[in-house]
C-alpha atoms as a PDB file:
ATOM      1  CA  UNK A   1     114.898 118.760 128.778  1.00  0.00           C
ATOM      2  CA  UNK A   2     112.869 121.698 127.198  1.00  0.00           C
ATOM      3  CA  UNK A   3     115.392 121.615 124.424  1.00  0.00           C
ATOM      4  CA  UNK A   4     114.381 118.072 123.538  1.00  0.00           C
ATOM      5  CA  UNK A   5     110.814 118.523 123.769  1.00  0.00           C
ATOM      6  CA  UNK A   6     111.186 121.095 121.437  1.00  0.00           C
ATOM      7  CA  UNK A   7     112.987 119.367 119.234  1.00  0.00           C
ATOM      8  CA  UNK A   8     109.771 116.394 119.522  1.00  0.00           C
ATOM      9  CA  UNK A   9     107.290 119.301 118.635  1.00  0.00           C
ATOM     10  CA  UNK A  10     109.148 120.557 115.630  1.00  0.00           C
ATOM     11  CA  UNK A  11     110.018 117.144 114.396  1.00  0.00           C
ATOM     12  CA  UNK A  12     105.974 115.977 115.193  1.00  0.00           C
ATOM     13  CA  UNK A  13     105.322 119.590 112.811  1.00  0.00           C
ATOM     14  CA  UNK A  14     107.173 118.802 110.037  1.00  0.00           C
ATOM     15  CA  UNK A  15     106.049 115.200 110.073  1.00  0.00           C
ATOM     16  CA  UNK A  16     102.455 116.530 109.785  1.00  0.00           C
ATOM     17  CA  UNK A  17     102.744 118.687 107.485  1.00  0.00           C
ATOM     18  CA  UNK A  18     104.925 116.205 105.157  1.00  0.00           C
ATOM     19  CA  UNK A  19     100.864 114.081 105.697  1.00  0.00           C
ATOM     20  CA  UNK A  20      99.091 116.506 104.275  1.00  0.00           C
ATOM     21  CA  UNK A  21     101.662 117.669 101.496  1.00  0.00           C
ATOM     22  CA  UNK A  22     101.287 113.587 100.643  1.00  0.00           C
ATOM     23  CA  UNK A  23      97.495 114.028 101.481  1.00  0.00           C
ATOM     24  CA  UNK A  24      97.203 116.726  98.771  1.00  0.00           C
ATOM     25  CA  UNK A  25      99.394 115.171  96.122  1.00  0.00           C
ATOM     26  CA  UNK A  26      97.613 112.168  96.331  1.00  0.00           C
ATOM     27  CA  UNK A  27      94.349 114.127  96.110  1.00  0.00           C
ATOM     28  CA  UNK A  28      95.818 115.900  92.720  1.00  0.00           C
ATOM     29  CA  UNK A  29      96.596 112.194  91.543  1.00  0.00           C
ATOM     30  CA  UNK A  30      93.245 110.390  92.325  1.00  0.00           C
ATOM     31  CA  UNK A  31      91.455 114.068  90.459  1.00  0.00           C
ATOM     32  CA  UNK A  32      93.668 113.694  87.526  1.00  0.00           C
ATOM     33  CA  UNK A  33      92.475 109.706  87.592  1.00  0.00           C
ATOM     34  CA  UNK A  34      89.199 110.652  87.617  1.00  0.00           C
ATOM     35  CA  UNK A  35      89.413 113.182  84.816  1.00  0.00           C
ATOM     36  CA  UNK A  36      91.237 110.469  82.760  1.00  0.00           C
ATOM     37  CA  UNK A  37      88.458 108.212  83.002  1.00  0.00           C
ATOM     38  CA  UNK A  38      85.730 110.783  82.440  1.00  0.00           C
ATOM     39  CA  UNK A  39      87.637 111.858  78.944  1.00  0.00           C
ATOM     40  CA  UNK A  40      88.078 107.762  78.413  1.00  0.00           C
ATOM     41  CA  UNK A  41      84.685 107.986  78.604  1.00  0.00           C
ATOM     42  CA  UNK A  42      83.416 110.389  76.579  1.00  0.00           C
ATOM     43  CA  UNK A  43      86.040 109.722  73.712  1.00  0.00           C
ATOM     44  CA  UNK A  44      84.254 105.989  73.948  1.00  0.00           C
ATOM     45  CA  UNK A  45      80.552 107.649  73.678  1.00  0.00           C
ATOM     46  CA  UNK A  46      81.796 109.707  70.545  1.00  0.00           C
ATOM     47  CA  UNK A  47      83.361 106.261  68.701  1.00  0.00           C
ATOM     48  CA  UNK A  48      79.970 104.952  69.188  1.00  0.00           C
ATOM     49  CA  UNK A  49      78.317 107.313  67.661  1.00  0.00           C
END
């Protein structure tokens, strides 16, 4: 019985830390978005001119 708890906990461990590895690539993706825009944006303000 201990031996399958175990196995619960680890399993419950790696699942949480596969959430925050997809937290923090998703995190990377939405800065990268936002620094895409902000360059769209500027390049934009310099055509303008």
């Amino acid at each position: 019985m201990n031996k399958r708890l175990d196995k619960i906990y680890e399993d419950m461990d790696s699942l949480e830390n596969e959430r925050i590895d997809c937290l923090n690539r998703l995190e990377a993706v939405q800065e990268q978005q936002l620094n895409e825009k902000q360059f769209i944006k500027c390049f934009w303000s310099l055509t303008n001119l």
